[in-house]
Protein backbone atom coordinates (compact mmCIF):
# COMPACT_ATOMS: atom_id res chain seq x y z
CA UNK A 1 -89.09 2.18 -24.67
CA UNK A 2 -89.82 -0.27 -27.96
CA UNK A 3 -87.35 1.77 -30.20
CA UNK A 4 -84.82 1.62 -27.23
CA UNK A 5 -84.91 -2.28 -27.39
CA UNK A 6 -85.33 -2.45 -31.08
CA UNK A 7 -81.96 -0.56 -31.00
CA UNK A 8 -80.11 -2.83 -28.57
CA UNK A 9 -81.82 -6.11 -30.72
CA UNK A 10 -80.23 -4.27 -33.89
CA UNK A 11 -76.88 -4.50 -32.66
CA UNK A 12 -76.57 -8.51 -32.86
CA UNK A 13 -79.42 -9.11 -35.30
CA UNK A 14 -79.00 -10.44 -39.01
CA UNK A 15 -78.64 -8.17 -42.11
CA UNK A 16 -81.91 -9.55 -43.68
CA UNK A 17 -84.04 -8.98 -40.01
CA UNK A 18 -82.59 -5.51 -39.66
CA UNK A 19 -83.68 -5.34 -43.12
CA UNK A 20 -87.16 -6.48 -41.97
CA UNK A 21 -87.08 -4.48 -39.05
CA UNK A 22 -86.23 -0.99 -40.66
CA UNK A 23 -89.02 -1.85 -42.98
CA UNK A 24 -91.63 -2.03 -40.75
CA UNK A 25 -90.22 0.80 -38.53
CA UNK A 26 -90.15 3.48 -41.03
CA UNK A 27 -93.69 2.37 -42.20
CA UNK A 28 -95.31 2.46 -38.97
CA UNK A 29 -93.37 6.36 -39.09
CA UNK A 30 -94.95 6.89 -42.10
CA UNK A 31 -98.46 6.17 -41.82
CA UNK A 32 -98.20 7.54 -38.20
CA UNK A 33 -98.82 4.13 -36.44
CA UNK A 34 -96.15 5.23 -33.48
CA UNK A 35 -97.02 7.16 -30.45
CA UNK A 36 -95.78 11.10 -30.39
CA UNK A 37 -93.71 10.73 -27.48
CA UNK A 38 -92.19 7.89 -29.74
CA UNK A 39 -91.53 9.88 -32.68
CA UNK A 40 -88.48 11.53 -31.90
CA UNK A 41 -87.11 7.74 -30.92
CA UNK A 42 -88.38 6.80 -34.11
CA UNK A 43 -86.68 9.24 -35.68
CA UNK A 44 -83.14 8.57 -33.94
CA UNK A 45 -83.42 4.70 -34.92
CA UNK A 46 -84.19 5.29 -38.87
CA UNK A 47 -80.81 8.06 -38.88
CA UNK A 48 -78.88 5.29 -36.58
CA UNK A 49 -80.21 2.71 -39.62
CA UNK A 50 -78.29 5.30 -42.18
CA UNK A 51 -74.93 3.79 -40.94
CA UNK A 52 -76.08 0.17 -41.44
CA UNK A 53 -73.56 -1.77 -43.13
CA UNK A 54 -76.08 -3.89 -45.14
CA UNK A 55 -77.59 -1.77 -48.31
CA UNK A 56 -80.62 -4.09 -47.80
CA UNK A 57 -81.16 -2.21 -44.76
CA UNK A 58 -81.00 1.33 -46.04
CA UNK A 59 -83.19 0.45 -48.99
CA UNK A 60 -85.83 -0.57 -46.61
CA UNK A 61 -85.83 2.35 -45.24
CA UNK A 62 -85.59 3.94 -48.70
CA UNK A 63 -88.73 2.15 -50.38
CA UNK A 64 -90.80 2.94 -46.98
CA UNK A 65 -90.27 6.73 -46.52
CA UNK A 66 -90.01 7.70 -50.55
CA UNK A 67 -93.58 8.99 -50.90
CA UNK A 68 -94.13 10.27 -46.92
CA UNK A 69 -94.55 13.94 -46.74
CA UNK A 70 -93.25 13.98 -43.23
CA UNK A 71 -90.60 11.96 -43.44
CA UNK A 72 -87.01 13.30 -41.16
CA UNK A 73 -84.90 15.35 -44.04
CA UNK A 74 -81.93 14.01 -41.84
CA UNK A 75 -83.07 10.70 -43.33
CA UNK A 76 -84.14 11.33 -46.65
CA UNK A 77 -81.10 13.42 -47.63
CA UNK A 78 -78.59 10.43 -46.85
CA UNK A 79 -80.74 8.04 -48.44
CA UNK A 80 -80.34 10.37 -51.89
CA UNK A 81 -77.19 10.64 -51.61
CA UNK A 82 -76.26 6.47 -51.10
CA UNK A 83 -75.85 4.09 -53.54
CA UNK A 84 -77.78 4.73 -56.66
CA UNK A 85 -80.50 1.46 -55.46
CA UNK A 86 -81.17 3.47 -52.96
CA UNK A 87 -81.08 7.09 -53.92
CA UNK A 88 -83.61 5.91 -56.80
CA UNK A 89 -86.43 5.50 -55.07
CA UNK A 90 -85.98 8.61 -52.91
CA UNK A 91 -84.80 10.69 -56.05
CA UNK A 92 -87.71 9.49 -58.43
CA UNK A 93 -90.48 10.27 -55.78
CA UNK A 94 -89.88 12.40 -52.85
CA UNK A 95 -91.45 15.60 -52.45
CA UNK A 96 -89.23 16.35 -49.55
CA UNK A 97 -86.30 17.42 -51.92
CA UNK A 98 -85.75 20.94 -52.38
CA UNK A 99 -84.91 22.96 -55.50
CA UNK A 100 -81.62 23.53 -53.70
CA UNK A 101 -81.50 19.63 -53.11
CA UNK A 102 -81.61 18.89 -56.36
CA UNK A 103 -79.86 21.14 -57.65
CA UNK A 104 -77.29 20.30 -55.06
CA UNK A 105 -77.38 16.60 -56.33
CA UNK A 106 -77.31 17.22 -60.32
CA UNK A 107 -74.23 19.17 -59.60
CA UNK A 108 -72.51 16.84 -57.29
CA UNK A 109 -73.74 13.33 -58.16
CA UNK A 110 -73.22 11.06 -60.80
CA UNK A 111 -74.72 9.96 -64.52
CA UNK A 112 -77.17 7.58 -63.07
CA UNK A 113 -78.32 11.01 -60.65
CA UNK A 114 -78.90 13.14 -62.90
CA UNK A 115 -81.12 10.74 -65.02
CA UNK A 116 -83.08 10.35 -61.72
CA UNK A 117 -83.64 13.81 -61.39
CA UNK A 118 -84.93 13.86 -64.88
CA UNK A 119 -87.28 11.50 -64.76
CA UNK A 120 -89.04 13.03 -61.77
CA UNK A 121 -92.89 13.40 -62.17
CA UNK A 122 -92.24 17.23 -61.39
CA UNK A 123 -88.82 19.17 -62.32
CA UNK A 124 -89.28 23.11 -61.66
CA UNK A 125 -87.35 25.51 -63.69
CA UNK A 126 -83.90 25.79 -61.43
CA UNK A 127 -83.43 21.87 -61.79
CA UNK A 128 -83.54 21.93 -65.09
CA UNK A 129 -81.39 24.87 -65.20
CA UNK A 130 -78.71 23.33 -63.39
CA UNK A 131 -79.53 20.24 -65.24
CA UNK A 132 -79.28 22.46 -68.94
CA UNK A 133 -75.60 23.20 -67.44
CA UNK A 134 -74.02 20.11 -66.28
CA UNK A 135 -76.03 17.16 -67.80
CA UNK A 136 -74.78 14.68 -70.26
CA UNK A 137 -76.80 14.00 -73.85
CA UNK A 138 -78.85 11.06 -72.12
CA UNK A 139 -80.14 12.60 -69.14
CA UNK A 140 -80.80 16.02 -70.90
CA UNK A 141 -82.68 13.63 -73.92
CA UNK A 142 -84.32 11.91 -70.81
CA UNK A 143 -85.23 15.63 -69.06
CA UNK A 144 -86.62 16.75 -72.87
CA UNK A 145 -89.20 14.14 -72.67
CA UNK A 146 -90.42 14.66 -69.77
CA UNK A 147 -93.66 16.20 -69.39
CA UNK A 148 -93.16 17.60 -66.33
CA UNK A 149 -90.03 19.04 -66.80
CA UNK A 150 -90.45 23.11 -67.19
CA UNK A 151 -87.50 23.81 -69.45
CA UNK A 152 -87.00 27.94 -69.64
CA UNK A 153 -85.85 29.37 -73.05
CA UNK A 154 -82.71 29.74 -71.72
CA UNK A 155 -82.01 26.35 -70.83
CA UNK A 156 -83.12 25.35 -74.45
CA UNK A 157 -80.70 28.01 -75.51
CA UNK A 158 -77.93 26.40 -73.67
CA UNK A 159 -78.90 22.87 -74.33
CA UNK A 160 -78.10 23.51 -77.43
CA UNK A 161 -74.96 25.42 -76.81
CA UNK A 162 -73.97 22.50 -75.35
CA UNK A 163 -75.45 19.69 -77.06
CA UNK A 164 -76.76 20.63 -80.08
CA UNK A 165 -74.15 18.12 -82.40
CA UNK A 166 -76.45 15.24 -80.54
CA UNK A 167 -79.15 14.25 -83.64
CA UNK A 168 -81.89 13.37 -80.80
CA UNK A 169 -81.46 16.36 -78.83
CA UNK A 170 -81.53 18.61 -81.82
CA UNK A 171 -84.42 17.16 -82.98
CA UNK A 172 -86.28 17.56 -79.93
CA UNK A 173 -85.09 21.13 -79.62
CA UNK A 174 -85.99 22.18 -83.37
CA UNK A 175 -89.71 20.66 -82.91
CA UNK A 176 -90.16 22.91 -79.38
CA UNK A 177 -92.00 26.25 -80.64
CA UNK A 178 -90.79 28.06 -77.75
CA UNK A 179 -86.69 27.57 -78.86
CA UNK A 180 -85.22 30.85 -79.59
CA UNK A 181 -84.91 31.87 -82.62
CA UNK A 182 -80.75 32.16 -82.67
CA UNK A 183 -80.58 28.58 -81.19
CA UNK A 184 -82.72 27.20 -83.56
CA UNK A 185 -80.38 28.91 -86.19
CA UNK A 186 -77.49 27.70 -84.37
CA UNK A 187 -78.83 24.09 -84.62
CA UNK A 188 -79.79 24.87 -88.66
CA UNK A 189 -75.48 25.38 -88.75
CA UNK A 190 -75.02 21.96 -86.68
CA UNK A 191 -76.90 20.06 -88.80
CA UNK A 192 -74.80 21.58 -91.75
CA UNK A 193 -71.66 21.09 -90.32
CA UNK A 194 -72.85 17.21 -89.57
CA UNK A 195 -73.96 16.94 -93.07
CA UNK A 196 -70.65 18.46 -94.69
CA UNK A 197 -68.65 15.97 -92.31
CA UNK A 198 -69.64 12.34 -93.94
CA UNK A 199 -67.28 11.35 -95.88
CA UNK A 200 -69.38 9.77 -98.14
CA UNK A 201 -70.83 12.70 -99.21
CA UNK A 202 -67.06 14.21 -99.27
CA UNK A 203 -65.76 11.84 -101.46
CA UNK A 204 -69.50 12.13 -103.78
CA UNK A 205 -69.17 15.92 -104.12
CA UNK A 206 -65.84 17.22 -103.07
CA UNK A 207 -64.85 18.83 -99.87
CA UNK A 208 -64.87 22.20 -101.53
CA UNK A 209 -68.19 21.83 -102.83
CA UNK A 210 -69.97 20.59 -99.72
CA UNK A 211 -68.75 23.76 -98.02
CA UNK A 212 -70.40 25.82 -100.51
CA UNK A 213 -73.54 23.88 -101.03
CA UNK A 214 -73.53 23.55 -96.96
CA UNK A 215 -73.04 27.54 -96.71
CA UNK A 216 -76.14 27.80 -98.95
CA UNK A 217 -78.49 25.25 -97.74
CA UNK A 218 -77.73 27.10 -93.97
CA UNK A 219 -78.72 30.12 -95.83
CA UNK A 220 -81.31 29.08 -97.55
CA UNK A 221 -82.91 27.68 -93.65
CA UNK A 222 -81.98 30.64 -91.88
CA UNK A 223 -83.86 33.09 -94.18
CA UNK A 224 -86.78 30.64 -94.20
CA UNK A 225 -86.87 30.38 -90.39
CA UNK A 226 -87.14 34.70 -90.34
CA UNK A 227 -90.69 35.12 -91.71
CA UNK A 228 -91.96 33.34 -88.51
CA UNK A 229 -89.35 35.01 -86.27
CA UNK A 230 -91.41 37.18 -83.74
CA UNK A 231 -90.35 40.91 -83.82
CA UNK A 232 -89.12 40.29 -79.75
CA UNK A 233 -86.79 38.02 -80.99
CA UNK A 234 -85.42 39.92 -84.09
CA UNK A 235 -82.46 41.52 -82.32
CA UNK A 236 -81.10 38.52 -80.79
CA UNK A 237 -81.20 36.90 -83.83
CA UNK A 238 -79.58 39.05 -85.42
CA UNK A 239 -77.26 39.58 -83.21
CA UNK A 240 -76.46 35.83 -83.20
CA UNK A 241 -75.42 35.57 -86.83
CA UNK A 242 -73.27 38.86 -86.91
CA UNK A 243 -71.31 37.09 -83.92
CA UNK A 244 -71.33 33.91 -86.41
CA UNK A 245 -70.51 35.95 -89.20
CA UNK A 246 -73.47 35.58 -91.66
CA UNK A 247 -74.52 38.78 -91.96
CA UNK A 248 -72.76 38.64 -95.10
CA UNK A 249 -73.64 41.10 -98.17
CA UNK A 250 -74.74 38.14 -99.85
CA UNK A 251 -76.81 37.00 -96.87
CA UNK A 252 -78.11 40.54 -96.22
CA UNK A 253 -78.67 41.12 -100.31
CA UNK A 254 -80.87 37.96 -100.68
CA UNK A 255 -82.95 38.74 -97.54
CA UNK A 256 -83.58 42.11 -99.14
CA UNK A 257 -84.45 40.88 -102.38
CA UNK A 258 -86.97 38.61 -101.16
CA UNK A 259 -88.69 41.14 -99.42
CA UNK A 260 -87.66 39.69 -95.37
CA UNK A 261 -88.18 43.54 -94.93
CA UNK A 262 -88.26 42.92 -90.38
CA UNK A 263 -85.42 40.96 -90.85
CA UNK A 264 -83.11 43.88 -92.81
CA UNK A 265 -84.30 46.58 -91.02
CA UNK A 266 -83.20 45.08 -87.95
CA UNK A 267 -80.02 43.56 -89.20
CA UNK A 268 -79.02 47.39 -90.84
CA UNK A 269 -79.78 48.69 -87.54
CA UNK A 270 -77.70 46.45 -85.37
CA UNK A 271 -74.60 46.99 -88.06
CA UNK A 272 -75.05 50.69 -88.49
CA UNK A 273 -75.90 51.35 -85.05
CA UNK A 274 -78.58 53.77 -85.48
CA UNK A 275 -81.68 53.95 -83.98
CA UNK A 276 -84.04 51.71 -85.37
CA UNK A 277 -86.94 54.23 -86.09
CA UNK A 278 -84.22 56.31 -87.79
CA UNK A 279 -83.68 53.14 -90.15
CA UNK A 280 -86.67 52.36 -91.13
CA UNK A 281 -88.06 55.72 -92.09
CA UNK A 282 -84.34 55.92 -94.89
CA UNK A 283 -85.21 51.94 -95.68
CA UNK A 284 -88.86 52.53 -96.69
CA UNK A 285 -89.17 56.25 -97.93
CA UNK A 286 -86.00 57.90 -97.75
CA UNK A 287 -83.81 59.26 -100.89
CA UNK A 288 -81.01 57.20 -102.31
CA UNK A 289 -78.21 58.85 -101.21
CA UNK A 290 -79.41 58.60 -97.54
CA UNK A 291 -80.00 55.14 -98.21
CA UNK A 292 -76.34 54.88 -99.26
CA UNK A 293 -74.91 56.39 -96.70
CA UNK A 294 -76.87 54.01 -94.07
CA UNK A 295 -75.27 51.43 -95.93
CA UNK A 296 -72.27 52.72 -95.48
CA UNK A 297 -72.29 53.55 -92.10
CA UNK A 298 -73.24 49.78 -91.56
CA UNK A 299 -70.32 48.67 -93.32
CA UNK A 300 -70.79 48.01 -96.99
CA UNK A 301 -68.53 49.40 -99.67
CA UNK A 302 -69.39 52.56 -101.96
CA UNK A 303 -69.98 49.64 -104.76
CA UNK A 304 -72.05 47.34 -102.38
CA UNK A 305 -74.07 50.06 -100.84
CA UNK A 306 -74.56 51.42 -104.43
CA UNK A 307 -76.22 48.09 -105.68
CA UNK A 308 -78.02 47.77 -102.40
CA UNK A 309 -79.58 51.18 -102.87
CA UNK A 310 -80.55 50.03 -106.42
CA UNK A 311 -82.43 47.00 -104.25
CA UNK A 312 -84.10 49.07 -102.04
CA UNK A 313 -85.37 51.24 -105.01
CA UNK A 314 -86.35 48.09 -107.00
CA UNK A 315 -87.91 46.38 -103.77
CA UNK A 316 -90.07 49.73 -102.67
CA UNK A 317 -92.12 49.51 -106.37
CA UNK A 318 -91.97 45.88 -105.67
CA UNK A 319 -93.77 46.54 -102.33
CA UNK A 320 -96.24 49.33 -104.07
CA UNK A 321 -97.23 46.54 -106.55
CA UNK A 322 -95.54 48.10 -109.63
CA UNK A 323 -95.25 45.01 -111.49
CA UNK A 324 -92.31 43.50 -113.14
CA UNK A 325 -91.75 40.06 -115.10
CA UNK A 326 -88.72 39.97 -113.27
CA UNK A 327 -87.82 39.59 -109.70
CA UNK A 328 -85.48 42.15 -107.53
CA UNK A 329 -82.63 39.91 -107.77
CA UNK A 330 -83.03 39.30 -111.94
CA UNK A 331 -83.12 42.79 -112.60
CA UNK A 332 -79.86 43.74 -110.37
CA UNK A 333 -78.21 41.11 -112.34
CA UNK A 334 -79.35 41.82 -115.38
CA UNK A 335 -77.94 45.48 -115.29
CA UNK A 336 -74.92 44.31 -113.33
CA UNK A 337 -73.78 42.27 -116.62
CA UNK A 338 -74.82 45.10 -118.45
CA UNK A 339 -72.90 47.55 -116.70
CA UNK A 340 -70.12 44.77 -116.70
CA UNK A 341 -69.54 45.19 -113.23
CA UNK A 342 -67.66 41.69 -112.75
CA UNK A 343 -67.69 42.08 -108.39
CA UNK A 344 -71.49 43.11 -108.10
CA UNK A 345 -72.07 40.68 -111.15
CA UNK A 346 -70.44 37.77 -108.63
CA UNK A 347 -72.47 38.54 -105.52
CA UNK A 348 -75.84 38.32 -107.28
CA UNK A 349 -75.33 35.38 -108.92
CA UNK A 350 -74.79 34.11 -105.45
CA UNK A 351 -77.59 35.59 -104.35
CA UNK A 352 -79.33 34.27 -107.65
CA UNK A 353 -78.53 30.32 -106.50
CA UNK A 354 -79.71 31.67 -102.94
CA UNK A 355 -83.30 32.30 -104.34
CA UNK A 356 -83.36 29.05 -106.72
CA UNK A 357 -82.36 26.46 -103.68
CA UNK A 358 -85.62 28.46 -102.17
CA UNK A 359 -87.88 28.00 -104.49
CA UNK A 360 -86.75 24.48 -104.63
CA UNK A 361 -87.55 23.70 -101.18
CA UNK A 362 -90.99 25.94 -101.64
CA UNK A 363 -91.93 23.33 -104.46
CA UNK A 364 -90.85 20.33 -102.24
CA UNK A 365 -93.23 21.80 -99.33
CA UNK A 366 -95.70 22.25 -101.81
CA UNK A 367 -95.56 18.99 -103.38
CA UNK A 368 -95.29 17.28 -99.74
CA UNK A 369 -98.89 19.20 -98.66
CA UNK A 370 -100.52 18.16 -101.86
CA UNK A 371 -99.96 14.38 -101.61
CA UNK A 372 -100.65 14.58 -98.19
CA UNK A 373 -103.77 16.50 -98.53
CA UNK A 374 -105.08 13.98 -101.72
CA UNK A 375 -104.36 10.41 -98.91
């Protein structure tokens, strides 16, 4: 009988004492200060309070039922969906929302949503699935560093399909050691193609040049980034930069020379299409001319899978510890200007500046440890 008159008051009240009133109604609902038989009453008032006019009013009941575990879903789900004031409260702390709800709302609402949803104390994998796929860069950044949001290596992988030209969201994604290993190489181009873009550095260099030295330093990351690769991951790597096109001989050539032996075998297999067992019994003991004809069969020229056989030879003493005073790459070049063979004599020296701009970053990593470790 008390909600009955409180509804009939409501009709020629004043915004600010609805206000008032819807206040102190939904909190007397939510720390169960009404009567069962009232309830349902209760209940009818706060959804006939949803059409209210005055925001004021729906924010009351907003701020009252955000953090009640019991509170009507045929109030709370209007009240996310209103005016973002109002959805806040609701968004940011009611456990009442559903996976589907959320989901439902990150697909459907607006900029100032989805940032709500991301900030939640607790967003399960589907949200931030759906969030991976339609968010913008600032509530993805804002979903990143969040605690509580449980981000699946497939969202990561699509975050950075998606926004991976974003500097803060790549460099959130690079420092997560659960990112794939083909996004993080993805995100190794990005931050190339940034670099290669400034003009400054256009007009300092040359266009032509910053493609090249771009090209290398991406390289020169990529084959870095494979020693710490885990073997589960291998394939999809892989995979990834034949679909990029990197598995080029010079690519392939250099990770063979410096002995990224998980990383070949597993890029010969997915280009020859054998089975892997079968390649790396040829790779590691088998004669050179099946060695050259697994070359072949993965798609290198009778010249290139010549002086790739000559690698694997050189590299397999390497691995036995027959030493050299040369490295695997020195000595191919060194016979391939011998020989006069100007193509093969070409594709090492690439592979030559390859293993130099490595080194170079070795002795900058090693430098950076030893002043850190002598503060």
């Amino acid at each position: 009988m008390i909600v009955h008159a409180f509804l009939r008051w409501v009709e020629t009240a004043r915004a600010a004492d609805r206000a008032k009133a819807a206040s102190v109604l939904a909190k007397a609902y939510a720390k169960a200060r009404i009567a069962p038989d009232d309830r349902r009453a209760a209940e009818m008032a706060m959804i006939f309070l949803l059409d209210d006019p005055a925001p004021k009013v729906r924010l009351a009941l907003a701020e009252a039922l955000a953090e009640c575990e019991d509170a009507p879903r045929a109030v709370i789900l209007p009240l996310a969906e209103d005016q973002p004031e109002i959805a806040a409260r609701i968004i940011l702390c009611s456990s009442l929302l559903t996976d589907a709800d959320l989901v439902d709302l990150a697909a459907k609402g607006s900029d100032v949503t989805r940032m709500l949803i991301a900030h939640r104390s607790y967003v399960s994998r589907a949200v931030c699935a759906a969030m991976a796929e339609v968010g913008g860069a600032p509530d993805v950044l804002a979903l990143m560093e969040n605690e509580g949001a449980v981000l699946s290596r497939r969202s990561l992988c699509r975050i950075a399909e998606r926004l991976g030209d974003d500097a803060e969201i790549r460099a959130l994604l690079l420092d997560r050691d659960d990112l794939p290993s083909d996004a993080r190489q993805a995100l190794v181009e990005k931050i190339g193609t940034a670099l290669a873009g400034f003009g400054l550095i256009q007009a300092a260099i040359g266009e032509n040049r910053v493609e090249r030295i771009t090209r290398e330093a991406c390289d020169v990351a990529t084959i870095g980034m494979v020693a710490d690769v885990a073997a589960v991951e291998m394939p999809d790597l892989v995979e990834h930069l034949r679909l990029t096109g990197r598995l080029t001989p010079v690519f392939l050539m250099h990770a063979l020379c410096t002995g990224r032996a998980e990383f070949f075998a597993a890029a010969i297999t997915n280009l020859s299409g054998q089975a892997e067992r079968r390649v790396r019994s040829i790779l590691s003991d088998g004669r050179e001319a099946a060695v050259r004809a697994l070359y072949e069969t993965a798609g290198l020229g009778r010249d290139i899978s010549t002086l790739f056989t000559e690698a694997t030879m050189l590299w397999r003493r390497e691995a036995k510890g027959e030493e050299s005073d040369f490295s695997v790459s020195e000595l191919l070049l060194s016979r391939a200007r011998a020989a006069g063979n100007a193509a093969c004599q070409s594709m090492l020296e690439l592979v030559e500046r390859l293993a130099i701009a490595e080194q170079r970053q070795t002795a900058r990593s090693y430098a950076l440890i030893a002043s850190r470790e002598a503060a």
